[in-house]
N, C-alpha and C. Protein backbone atom coordinates (compact mmCIF):
# COMPACT_ATOMS: atom_id res chain seq x y z
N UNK A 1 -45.38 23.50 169.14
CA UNK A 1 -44.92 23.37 167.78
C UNK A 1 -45.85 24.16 166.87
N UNK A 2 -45.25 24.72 165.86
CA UNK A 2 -45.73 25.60 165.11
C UNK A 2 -45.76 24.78 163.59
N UNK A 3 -46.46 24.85 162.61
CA UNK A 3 -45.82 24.92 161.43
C UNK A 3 -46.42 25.93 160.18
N UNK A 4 -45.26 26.38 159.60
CA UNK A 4 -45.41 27.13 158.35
C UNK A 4 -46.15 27.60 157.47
N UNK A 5 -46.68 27.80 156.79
CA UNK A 5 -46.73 28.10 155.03
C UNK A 5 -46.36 28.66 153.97
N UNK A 6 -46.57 27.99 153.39
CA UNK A 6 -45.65 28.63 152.43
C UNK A 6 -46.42 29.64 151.28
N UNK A 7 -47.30 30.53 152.34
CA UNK A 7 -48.20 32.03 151.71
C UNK A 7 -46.97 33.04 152.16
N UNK A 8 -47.65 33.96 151.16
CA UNK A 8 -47.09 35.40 151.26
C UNK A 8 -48.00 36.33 151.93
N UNK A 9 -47.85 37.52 153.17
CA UNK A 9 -48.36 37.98 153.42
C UNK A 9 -47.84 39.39 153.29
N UNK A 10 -48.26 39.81 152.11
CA UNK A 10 -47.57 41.15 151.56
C UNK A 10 -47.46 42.49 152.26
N UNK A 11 -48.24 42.20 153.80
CA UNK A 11 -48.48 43.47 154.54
C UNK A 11 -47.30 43.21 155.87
N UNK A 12 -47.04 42.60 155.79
CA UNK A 12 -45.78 41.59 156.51
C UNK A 12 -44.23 41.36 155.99
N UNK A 13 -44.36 40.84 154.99
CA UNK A 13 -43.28 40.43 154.49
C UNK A 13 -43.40 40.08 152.76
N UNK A 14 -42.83 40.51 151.40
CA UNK A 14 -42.50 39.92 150.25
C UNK A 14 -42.09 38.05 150.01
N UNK A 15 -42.00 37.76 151.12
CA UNK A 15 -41.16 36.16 151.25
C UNK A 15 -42.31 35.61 151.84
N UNK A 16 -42.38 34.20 151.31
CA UNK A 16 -43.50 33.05 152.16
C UNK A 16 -42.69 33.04 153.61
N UNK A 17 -43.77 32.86 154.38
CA UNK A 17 -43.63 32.63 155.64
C UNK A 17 -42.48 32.06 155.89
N UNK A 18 -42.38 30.84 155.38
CA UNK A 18 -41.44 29.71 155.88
C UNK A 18 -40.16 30.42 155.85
N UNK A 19 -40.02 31.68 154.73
CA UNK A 19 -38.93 32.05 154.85
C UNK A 19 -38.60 33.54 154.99
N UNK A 20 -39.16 34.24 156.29
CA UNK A 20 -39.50 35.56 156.89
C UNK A 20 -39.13 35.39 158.52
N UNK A 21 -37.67 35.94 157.96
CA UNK A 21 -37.47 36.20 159.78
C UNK A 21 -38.93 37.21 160.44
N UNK A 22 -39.39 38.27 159.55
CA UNK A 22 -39.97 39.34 159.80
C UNK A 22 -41.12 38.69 160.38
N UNK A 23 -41.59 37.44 160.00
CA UNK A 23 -43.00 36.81 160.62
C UNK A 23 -42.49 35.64 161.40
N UNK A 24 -41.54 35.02 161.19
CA UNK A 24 -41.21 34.03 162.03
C UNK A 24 -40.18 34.23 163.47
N UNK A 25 -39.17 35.08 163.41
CA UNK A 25 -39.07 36.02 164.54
C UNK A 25 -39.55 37.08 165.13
N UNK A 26 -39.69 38.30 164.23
CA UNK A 26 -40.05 39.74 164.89
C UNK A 26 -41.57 39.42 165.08
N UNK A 27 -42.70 38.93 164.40
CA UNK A 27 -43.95 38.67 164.64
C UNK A 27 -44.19 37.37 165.96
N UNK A 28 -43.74 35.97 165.54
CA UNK A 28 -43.90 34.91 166.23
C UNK A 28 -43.33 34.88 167.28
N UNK A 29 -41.82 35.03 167.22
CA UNK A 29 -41.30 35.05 168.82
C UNK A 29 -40.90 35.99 169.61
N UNK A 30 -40.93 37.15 169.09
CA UNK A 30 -41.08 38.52 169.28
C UNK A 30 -41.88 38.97 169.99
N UNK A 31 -42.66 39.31 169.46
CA UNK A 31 -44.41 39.94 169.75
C UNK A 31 -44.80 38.87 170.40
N UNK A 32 -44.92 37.54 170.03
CA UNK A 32 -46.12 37.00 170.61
C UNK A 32 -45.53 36.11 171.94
N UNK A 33 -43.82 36.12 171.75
CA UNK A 33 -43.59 34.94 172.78
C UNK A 33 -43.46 33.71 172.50
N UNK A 34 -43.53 33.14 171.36
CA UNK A 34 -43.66 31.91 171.13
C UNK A 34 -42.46 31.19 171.54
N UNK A 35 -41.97 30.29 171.68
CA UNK A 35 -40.82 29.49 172.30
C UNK A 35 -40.87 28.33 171.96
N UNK A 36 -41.92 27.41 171.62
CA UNK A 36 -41.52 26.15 170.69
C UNK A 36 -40.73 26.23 169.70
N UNK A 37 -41.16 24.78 169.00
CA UNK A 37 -40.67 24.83 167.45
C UNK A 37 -41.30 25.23 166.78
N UNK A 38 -40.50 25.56 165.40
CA UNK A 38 -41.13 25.93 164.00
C UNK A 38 -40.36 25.10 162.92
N UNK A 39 -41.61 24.77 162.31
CA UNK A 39 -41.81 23.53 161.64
C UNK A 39 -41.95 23.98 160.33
N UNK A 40 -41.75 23.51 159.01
CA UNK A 40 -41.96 24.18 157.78
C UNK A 40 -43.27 22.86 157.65
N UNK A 41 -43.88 23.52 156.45
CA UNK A 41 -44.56 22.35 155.93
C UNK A 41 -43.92 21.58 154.83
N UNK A 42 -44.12 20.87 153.94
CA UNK A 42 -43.60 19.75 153.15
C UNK A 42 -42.64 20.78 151.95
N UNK A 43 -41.30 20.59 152.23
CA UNK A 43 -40.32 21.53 151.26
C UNK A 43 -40.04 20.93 149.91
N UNK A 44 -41.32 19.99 149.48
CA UNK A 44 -41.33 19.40 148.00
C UNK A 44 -42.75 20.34 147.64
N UNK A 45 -43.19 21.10 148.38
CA UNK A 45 -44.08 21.74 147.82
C UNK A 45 -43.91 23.00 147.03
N UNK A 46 -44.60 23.16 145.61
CA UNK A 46 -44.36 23.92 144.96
C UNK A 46 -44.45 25.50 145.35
N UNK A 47 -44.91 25.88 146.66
CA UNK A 47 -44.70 27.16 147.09
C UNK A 47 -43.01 27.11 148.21
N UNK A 48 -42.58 26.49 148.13
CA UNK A 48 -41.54 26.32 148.60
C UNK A 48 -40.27 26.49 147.70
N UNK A 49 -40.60 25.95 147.16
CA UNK A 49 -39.44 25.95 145.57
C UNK A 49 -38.99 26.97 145.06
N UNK A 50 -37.78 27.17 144.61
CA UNK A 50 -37.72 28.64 143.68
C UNK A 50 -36.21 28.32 142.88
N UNK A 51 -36.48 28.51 141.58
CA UNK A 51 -35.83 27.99 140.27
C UNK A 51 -33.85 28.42 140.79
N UNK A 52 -33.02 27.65 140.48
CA UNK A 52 -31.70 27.54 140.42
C UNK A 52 -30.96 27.63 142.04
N UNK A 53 -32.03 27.59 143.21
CA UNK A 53 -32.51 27.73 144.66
C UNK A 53 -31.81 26.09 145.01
N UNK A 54 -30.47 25.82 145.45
CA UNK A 54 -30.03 24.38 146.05
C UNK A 54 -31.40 23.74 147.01
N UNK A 55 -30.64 22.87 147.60
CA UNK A 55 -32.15 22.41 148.95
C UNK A 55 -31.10 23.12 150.15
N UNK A 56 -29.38 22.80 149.72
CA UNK A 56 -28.93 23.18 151.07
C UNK A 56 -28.55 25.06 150.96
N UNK A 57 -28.94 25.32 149.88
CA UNK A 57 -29.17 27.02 150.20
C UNK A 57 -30.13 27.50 150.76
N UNK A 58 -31.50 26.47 150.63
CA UNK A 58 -32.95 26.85 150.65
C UNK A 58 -33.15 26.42 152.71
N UNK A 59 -31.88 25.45 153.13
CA UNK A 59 -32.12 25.53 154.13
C UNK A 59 -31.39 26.51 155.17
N UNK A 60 -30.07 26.70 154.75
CA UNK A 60 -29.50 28.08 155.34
C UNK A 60 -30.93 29.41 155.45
N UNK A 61 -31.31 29.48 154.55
CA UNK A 61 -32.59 30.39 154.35
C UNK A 61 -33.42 30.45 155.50
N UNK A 62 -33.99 28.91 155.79
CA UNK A 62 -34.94 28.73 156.45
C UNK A 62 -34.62 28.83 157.87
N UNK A 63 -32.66 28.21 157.88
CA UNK A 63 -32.39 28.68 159.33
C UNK A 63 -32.43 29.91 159.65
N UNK A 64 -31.91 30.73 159.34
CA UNK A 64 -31.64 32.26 159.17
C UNK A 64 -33.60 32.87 159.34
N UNK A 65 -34.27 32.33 159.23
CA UNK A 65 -35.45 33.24 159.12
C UNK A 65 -35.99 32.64 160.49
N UNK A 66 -35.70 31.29 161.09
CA UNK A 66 -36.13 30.99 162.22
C UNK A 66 -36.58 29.56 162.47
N UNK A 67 -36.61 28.64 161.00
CA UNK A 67 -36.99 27.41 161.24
C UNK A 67 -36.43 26.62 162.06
N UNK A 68 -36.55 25.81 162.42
CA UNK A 68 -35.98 24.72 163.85
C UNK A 68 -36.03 23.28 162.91
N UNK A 69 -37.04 22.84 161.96
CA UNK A 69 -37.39 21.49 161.67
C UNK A 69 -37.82 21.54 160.24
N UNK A 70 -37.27 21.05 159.48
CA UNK A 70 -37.66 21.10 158.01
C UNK A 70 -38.39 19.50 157.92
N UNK A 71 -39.06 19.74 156.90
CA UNK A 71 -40.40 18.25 156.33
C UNK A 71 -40.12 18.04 154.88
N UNK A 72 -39.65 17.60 154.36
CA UNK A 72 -39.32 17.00 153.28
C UNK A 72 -39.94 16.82 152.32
């Protein structure tokens, strides 16, 4: 099991982790092999959030980039 953050790594990807296929597939299970889960960290956190953003748009998002388990 893996989990998230919700940083930006601008040499990587414009999008927090939690929501970067580019680091959460092409980097994590890609490159490195990973095969567990991926876990977000707490999606009431203010790096998670983003203004007029549903929760159930914000989770299509998170599926689509590679999450398995959202935290509330």
């Amino acid at each position: 099991l893996v989990m998230t953050a919700h940083v930006v790594y601008p040499a990587l990807d414009d999008r927090p982790a939690t929501q970067s296929s580019a680091i959460l597939k092409t980097l994590l299970r890609d490159d490195m092999g990973f095969e567990g889960v991926v876990v977000t960290d707490s999606l009431q956190m203010a790096g998670a959030k983003e203004a007029g953003v549903t929760e159930g748009e914000m989770a299509v998002r998170l599926l689509h980039a590679g999450v398995d388990l959202f935290v509330d």
